[in-house]
PDB file of N, CA and C in Angstrom:
ATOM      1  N   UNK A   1      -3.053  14.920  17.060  1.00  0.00           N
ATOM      2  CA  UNK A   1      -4.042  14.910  18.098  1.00  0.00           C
ATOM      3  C   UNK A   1      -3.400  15.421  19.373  1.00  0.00           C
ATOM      4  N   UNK A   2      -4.240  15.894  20.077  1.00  0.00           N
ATOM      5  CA  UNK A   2      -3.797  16.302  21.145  1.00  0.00           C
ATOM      6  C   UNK A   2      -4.599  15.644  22.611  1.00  0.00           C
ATOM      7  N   UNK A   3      -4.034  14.972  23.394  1.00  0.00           N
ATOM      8  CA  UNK A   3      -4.476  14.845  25.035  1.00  0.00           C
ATOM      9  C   UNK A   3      -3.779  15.059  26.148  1.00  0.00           C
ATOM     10  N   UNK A   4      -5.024  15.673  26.697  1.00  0.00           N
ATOM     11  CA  UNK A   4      -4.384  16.304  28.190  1.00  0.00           C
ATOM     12  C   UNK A   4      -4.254  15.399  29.257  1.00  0.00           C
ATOM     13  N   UNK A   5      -3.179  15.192  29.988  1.00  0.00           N
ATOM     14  CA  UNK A   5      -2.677  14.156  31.011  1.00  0.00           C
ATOM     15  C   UNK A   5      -2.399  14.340  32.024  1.00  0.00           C
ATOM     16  N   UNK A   6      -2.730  14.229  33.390  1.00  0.00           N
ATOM     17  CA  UNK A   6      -2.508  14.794  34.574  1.00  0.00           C
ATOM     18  C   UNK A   6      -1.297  14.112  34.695  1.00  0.00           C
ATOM     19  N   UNK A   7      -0.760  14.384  35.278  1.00  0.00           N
ATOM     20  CA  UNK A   7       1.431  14.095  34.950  1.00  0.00           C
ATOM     21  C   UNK A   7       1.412  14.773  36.320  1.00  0.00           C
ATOM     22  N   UNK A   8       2.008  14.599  37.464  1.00  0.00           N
ATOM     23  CA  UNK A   8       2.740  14.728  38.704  1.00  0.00           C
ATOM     24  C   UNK A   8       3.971  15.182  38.817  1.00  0.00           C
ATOM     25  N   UNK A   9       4.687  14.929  37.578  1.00  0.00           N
ATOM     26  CA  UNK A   9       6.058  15.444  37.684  1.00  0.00           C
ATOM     27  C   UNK A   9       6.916  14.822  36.704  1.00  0.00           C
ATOM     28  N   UNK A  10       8.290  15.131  36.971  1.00  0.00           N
ATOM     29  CA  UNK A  10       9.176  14.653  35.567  1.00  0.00           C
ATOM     30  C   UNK A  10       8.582  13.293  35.200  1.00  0.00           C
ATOM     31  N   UNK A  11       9.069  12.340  36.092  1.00  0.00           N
ATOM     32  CA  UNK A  11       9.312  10.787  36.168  1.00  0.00           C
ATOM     33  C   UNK A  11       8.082  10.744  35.268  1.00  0.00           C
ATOM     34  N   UNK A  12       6.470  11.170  35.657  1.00  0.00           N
ATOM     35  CA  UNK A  12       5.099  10.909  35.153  1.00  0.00           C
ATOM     36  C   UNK A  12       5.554  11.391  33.506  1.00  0.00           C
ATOM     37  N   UNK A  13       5.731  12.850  33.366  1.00  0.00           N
ATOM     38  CA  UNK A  13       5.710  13.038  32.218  1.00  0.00           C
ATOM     39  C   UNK A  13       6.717  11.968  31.144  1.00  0.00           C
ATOM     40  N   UNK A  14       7.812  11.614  31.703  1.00  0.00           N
ATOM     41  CA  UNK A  14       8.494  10.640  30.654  1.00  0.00           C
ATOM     42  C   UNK A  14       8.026   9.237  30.527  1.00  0.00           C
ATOM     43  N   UNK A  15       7.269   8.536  31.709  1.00  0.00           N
ATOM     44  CA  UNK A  15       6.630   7.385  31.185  1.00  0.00           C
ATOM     45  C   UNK A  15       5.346   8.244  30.544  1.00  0.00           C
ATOM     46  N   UNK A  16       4.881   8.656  30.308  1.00  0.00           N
ATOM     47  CA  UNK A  16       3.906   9.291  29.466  1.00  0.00           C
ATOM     48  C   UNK A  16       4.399   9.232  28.232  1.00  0.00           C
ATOM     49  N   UNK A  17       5.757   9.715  27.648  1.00  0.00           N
ATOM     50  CA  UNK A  17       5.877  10.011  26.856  1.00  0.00           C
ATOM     51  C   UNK A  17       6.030   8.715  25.844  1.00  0.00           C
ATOM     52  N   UNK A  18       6.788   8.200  26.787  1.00  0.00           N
ATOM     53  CA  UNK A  18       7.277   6.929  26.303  1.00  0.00           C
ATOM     54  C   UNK A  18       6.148   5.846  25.680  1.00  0.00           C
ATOM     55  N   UNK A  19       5.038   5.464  26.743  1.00  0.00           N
ATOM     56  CA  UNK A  19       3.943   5.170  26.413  1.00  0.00           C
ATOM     57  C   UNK A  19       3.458   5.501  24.656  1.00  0.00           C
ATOM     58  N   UNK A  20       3.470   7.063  24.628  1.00  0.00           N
ATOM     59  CA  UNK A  20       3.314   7.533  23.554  1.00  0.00           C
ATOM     60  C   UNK A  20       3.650   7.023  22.356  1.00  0.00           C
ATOM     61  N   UNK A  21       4.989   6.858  22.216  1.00  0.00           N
ATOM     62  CA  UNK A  21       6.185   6.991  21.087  1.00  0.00           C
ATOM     63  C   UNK A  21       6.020   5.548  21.062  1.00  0.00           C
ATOM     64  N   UNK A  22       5.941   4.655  22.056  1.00  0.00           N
ATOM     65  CA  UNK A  22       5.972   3.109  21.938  1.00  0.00           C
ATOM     66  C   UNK A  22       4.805   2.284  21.069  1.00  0.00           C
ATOM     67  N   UNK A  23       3.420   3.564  20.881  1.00  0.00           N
ATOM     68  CA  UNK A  23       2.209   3.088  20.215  1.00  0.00           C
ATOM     69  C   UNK A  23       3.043   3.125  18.679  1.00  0.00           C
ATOM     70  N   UNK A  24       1.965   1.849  17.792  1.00  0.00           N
ATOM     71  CA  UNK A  24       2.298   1.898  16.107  1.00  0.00           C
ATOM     72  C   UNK A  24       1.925   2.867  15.616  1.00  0.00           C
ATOM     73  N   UNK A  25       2.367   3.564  14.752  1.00  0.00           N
ATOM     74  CA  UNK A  25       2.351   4.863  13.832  1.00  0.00           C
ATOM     75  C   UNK A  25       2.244   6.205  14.352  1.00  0.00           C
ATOM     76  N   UNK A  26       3.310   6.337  15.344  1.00  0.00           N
ATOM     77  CA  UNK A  26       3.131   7.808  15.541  1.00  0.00           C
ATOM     78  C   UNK A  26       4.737   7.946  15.159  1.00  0.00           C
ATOM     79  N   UNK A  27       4.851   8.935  14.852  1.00  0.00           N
ATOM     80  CA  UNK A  27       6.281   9.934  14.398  1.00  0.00           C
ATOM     81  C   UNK A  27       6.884  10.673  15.411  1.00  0.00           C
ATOM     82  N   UNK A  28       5.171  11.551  15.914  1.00  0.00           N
ATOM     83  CA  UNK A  28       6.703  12.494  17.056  1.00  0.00           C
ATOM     84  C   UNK A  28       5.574  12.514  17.957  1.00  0.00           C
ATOM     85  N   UNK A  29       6.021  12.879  19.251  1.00  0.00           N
ATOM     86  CA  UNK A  29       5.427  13.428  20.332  1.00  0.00           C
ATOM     87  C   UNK A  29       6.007  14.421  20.985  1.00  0.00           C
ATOM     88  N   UNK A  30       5.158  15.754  21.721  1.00  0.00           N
ATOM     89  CA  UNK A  30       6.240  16.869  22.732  1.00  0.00           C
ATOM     90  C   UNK A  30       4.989  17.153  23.396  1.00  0.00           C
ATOM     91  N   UNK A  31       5.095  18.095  24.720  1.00  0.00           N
ATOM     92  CA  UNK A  31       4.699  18.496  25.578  1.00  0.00           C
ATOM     93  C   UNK A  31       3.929  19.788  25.290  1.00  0.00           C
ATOM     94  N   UNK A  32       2.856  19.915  25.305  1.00  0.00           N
ATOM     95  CA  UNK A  32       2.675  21.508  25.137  1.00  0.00           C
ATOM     96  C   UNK A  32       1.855  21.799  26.395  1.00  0.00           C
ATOM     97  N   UNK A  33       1.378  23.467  26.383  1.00  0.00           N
ATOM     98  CA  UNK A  33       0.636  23.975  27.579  1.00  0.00           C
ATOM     99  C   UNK A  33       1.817  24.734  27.848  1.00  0.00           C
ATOM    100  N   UNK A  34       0.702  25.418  29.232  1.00  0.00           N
ATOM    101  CA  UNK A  34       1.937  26.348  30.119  1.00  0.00           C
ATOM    102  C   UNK A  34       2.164  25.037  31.397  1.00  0.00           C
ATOM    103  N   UNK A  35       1.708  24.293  31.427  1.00  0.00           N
ATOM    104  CA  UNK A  35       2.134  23.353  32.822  1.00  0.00           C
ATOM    105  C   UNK A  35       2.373  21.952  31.821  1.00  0.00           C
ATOM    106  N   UNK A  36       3.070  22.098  30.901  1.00  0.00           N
ATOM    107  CA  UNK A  36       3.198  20.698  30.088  1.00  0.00           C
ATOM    108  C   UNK A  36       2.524  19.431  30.647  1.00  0.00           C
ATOM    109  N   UNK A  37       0.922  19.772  30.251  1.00  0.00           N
ATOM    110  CA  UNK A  37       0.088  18.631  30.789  1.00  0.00           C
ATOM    111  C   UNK A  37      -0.017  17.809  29.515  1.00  0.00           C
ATOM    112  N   UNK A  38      -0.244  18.777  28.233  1.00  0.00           N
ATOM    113  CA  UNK A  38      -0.788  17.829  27.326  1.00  0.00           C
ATOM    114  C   UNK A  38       0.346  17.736  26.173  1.00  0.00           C
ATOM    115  N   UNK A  39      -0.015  15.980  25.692  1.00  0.00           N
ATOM    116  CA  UNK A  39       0.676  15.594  24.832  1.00  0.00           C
ATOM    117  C   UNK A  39       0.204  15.944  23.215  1.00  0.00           C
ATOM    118  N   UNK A  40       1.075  16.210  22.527  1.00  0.00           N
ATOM    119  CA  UNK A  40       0.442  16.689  21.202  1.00  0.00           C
ATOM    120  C   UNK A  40       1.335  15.019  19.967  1.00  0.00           C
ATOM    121  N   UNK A  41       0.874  14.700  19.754  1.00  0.00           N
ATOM    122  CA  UNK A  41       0.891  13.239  18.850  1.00  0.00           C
ATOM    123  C   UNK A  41       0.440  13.596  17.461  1.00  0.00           C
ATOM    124  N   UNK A  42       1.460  13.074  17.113  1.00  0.00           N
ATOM    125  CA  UNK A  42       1.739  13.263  15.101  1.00  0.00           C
ATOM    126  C   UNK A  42       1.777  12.006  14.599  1.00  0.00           C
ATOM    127  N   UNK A  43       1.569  11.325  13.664  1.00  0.00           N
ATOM    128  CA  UNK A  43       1.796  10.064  12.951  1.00  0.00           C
ATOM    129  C   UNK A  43       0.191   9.734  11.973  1.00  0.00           C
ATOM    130  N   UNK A  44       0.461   8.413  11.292  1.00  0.00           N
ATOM    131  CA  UNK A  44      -0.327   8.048  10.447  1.00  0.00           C
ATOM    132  C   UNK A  44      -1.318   6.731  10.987  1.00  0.00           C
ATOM    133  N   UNK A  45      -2.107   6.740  11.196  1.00  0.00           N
ATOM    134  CA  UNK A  45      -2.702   5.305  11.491  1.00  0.00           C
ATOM    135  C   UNK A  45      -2.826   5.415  12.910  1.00  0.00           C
ATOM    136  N   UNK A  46      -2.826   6.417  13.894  1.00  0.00           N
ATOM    137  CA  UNK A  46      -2.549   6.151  15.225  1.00  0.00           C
ATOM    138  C   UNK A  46      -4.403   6.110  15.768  1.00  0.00           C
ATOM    139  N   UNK A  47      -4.335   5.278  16.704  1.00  0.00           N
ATOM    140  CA  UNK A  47      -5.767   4.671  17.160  1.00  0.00           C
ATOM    141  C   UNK A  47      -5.894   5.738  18.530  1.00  0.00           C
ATOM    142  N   UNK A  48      -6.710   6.656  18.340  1.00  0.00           N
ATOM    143  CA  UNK A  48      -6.938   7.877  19.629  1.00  0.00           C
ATOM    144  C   UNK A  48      -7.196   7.034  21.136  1.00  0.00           C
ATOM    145  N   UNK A  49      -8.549   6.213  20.676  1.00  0.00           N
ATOM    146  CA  UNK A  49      -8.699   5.199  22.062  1.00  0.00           C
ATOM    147  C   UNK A  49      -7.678   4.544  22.520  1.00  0.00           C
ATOM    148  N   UNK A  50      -6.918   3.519  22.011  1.00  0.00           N
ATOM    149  CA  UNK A  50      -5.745   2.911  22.539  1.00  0.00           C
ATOM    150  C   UNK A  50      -5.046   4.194  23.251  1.00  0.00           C
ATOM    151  N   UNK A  51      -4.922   4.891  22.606  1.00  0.00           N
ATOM    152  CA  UNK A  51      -3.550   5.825  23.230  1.00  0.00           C
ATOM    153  C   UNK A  51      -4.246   6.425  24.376  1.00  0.00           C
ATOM    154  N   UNK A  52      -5.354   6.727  24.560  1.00  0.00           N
ATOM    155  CA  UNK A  52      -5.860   7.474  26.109  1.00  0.00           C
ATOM    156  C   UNK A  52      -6.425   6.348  27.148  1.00  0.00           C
ATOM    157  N   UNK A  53      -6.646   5.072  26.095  1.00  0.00           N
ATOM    158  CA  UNK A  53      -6.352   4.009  27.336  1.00  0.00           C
ATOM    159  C   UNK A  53      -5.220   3.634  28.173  1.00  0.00           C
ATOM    160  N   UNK A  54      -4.105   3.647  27.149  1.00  0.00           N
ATOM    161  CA  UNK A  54      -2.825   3.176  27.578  1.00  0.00           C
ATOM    162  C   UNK A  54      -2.276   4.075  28.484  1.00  0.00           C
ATOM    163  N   UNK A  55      -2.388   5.466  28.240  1.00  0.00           N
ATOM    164  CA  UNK A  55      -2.238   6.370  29.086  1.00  0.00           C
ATOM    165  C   UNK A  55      -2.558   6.446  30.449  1.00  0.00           C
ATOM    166  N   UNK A  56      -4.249   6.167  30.425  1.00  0.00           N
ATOM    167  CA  UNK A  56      -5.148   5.982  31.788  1.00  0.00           C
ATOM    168  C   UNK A  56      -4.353   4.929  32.526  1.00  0.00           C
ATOM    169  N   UNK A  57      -4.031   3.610  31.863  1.00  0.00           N
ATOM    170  CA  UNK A  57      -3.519   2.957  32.759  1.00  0.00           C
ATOM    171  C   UNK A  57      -2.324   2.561  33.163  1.00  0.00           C
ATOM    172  N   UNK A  58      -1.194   3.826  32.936  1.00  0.00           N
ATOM    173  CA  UNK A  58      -0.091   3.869  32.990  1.00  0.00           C
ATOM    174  C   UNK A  58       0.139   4.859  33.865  1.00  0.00           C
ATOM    175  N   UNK A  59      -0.028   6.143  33.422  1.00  0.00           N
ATOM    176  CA  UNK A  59      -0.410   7.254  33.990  1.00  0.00           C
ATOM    177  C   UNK A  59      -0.956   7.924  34.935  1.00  0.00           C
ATOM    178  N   UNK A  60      -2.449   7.768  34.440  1.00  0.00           N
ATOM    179  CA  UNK A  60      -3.590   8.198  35.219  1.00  0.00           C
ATOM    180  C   UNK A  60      -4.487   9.135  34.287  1.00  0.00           C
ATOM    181  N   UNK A  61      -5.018  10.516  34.866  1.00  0.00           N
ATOM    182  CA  UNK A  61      -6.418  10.513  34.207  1.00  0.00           C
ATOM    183  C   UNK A  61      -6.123  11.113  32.645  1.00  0.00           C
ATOM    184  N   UNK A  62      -6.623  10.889  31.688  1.00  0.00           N
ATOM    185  CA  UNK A  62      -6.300  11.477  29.955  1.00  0.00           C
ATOM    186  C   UNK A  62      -7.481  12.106  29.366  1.00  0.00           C
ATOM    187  N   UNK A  63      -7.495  12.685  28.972  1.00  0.00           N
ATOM    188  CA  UNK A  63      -8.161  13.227  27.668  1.00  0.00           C
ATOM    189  C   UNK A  63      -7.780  13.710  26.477  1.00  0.00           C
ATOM    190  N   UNK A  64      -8.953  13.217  25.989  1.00  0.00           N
ATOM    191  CA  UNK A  64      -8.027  13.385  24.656  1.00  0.00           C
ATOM    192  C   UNK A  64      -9.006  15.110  23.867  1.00  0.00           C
ATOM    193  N   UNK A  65      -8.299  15.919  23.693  1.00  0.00           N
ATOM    194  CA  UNK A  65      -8.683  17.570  23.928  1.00  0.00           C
ATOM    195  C   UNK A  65      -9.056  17.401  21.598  1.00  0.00           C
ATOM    196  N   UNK A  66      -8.035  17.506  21.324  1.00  0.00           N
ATOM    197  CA  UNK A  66      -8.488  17.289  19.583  1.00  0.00           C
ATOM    198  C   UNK A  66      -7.669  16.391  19.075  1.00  0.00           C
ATOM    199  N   UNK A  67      -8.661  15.929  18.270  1.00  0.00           N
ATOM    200  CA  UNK A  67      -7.826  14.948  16.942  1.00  0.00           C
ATOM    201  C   UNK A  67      -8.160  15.753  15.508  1.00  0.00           C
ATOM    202  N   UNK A  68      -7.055  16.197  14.683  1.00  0.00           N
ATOM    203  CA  UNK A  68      -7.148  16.830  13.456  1.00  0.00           C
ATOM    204  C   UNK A  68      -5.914  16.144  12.455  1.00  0.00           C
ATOM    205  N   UNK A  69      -6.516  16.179  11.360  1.00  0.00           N
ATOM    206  CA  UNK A  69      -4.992  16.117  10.321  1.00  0.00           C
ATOM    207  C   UNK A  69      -4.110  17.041  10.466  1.00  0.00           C
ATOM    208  N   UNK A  70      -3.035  16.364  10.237  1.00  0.00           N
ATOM    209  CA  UNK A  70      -1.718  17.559  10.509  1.00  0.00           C
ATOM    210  C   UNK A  70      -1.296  18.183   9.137  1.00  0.00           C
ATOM    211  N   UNK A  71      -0.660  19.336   9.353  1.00  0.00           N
ATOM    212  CA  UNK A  71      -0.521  20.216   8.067  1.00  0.00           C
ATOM    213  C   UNK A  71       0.554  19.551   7.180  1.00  0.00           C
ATOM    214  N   UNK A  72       0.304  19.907   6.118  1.00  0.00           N
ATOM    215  CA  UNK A  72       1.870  19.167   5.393  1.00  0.00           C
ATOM    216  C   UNK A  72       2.584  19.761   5.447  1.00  0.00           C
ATOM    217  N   UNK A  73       3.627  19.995   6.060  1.00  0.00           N
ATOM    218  CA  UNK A  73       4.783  21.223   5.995  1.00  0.00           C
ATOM    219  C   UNK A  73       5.543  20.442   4.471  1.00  0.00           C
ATOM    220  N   UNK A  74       6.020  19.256   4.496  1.00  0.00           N
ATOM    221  CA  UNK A  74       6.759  18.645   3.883  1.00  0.00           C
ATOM    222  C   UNK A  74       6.223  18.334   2.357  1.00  0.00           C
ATOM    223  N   UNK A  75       5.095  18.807   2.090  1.00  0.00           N
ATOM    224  CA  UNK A  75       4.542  18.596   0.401  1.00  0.00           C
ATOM    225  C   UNK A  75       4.891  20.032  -0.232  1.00  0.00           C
ATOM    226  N   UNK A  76       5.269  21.225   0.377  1.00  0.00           N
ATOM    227  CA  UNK A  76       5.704  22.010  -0.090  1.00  0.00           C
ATOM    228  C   UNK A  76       7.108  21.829  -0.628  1.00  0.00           C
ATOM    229  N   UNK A  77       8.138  21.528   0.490  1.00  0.00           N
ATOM    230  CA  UNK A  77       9.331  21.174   0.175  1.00  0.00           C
ATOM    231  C   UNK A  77       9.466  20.298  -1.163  1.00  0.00           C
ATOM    232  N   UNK A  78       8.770  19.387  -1.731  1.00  0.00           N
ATOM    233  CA  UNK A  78       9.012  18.639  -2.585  1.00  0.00           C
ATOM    234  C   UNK A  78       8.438  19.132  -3.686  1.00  0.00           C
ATOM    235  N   UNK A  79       7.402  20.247  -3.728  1.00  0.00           N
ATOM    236  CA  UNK A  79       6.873  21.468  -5.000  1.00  0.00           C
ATOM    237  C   UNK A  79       8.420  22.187  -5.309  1.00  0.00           C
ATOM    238  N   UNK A  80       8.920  22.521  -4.680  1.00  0.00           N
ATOM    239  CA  UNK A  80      10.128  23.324  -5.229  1.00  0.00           C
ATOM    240  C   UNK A  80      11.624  22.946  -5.156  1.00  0.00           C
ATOM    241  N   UNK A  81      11.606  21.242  -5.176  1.00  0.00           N
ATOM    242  CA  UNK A  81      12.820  20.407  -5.238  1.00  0.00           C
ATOM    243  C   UNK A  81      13.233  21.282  -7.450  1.00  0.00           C
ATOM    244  N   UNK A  82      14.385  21.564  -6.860  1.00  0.00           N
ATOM    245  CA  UNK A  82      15.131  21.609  -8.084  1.00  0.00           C
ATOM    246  C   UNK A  82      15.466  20.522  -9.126  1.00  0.00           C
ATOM    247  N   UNK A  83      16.051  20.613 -10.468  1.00  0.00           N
ATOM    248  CA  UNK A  83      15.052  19.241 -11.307  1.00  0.00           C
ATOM    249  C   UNK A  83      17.229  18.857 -10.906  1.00  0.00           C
ATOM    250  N   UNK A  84      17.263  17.480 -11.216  1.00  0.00           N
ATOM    251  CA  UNK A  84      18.535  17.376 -10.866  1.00  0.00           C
ATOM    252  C   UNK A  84      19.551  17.748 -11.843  1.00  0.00           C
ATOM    253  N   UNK A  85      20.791  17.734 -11.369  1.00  0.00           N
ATOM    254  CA  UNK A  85      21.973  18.397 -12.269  1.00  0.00           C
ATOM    255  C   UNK A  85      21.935  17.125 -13.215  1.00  0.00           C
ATOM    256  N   UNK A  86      22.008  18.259 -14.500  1.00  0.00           N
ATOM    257  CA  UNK A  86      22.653  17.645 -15.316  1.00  0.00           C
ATOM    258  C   UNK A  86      24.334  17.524 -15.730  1.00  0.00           C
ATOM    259  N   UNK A  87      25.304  16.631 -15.874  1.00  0.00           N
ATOM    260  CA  UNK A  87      26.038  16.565 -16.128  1.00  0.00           C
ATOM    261  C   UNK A  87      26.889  16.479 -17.556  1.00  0.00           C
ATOM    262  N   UNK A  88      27.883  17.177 -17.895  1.00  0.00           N
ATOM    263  CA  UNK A  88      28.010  17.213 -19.233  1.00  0.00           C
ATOM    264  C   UNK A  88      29.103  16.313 -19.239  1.00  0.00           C
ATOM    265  N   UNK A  89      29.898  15.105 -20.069  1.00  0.00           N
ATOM    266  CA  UNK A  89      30.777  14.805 -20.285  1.00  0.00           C
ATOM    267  C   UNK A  89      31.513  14.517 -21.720  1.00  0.00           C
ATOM    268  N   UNK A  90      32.927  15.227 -21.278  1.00  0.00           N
ATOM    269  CA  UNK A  90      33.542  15.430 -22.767  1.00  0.00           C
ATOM    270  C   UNK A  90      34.628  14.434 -22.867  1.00  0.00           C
ATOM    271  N   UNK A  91      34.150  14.234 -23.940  1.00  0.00           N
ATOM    272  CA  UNK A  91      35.221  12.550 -24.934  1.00  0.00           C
ATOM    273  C   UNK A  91      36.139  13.098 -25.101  1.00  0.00           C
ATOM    274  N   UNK A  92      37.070  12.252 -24.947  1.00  0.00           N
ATOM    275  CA  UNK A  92      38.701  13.081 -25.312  1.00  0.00           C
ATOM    276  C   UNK A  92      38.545  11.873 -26.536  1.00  0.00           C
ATOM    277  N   UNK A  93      39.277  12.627 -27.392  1.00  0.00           N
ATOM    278  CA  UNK A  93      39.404  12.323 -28.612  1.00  0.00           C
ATOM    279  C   UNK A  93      40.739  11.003 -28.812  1.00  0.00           C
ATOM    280  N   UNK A  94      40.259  10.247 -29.991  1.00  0.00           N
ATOM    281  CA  UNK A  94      41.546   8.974 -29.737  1.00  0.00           C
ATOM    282  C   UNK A  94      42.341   9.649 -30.885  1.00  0.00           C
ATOM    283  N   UNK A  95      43.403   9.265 -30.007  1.00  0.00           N
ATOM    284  CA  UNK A  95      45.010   9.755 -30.891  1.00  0.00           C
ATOM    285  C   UNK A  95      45.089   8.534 -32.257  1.00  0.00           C
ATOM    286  N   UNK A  96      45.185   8.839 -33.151  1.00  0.00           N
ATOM    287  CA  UNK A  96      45.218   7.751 -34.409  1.00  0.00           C
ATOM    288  C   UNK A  96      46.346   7.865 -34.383  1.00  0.00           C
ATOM    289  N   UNK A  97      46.822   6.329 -34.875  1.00  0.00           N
ATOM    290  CA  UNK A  97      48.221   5.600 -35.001  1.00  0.00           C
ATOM    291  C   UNK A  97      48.190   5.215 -36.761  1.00  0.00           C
ATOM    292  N   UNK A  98      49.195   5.575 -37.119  1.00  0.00           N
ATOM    293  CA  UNK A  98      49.089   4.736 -38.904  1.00  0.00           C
ATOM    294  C   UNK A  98      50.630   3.982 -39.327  1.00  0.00           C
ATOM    295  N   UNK A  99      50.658   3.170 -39.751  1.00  0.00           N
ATOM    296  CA  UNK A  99      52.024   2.250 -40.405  1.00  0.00           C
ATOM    297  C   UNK A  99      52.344   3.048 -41.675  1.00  0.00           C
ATOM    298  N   UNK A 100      53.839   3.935 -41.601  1.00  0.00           N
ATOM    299  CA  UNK A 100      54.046   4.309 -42.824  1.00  0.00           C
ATOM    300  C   UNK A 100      55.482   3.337 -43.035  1.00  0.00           C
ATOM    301  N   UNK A 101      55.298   3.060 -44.426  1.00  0.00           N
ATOM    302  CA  UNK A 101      56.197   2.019 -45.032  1.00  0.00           C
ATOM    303  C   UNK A 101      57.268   2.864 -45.819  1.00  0.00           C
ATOM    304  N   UNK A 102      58.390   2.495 -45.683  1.00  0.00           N
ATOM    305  CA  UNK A 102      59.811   3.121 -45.991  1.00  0.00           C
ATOM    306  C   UNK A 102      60.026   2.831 -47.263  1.00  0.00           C
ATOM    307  N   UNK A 103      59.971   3.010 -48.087  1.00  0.00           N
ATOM    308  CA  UNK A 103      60.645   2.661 -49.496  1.00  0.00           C
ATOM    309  C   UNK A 103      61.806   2.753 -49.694  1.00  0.00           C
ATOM    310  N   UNK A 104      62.437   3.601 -49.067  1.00  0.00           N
ATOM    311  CA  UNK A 104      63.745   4.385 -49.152  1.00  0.00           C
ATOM    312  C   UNK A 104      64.362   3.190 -48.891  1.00  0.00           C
ATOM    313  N   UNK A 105      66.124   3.515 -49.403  1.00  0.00           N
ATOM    314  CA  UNK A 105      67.151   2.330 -49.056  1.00  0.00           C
ATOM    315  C   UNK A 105      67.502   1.837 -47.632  1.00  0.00           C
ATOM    316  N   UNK A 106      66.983   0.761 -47.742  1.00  0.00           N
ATOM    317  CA  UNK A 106      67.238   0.247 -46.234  1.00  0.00           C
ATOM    318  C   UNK A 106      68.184   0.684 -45.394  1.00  0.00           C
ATOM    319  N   UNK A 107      69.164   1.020 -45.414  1.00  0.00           N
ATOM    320  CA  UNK A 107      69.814   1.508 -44.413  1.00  0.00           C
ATOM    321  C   UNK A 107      70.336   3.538 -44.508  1.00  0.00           C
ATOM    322  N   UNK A 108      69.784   3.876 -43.525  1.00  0.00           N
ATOM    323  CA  UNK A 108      70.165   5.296 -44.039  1.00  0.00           C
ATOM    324  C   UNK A 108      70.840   5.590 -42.297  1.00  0.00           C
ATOM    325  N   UNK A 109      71.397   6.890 -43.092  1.00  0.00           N
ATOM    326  CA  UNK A 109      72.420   7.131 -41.648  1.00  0.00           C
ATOM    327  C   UNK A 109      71.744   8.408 -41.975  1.00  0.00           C
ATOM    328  N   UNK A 110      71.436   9.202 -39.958  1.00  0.00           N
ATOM    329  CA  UNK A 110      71.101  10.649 -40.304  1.00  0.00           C
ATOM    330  C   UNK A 110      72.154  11.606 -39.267  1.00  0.00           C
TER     331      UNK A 110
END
């Protein structure tokens, strides 16, 4: 969504912003325009009225210009996640041990 905020100057625009980011379920907020009047607000669940109230009475005058769903940039990214590595692992083989029994005369010299 987007609302336009009459902002006076730095100090205005950062309690503005702040205001913003401090409401439940928003993700991001930035400045747009050529005179960074209006705030552009991203998130899930965010209540349009609260936020141009809170504004009005923090601020001063708000409007709120559009509210739209935001694009998914991020459902693409997860269409073309690669499937994960597979790993191969090789058994080393066990060395066999065997008891061979001497028949031969017990004592031999070599």
């Amino acid at each position: 969504m987007v609302v336009k905020v009459t902002m006076k100057g730095e100090k205005s625009r950062s309690k503005a912003l702040k205001i913003v980011v401090g409401l439940s379920g928003v993700e991001s907020a930035s400045l747009k325009g050529h005179d960074k009047s209006q705030i552009e607000v991203t998130g899930d669940g965010v209540d349009a009225v609260k936020l141009t109230s809170l504004l009005r009475k923090g601020v001063g005058y708000a409007e709120l210009v559009s509210v739209s769903a935001a694009d998914k940039k991020d459902d693409k990214k997860d269409e073309t996640k690669l499937p994960p590595p597979f790993y191969y692992y090789q058994c080393q083989p066990v060395p066999s041990y065997g008891y061979v029994e001497n028949y031969g005369p017990s004592c031999s010299i070599l």
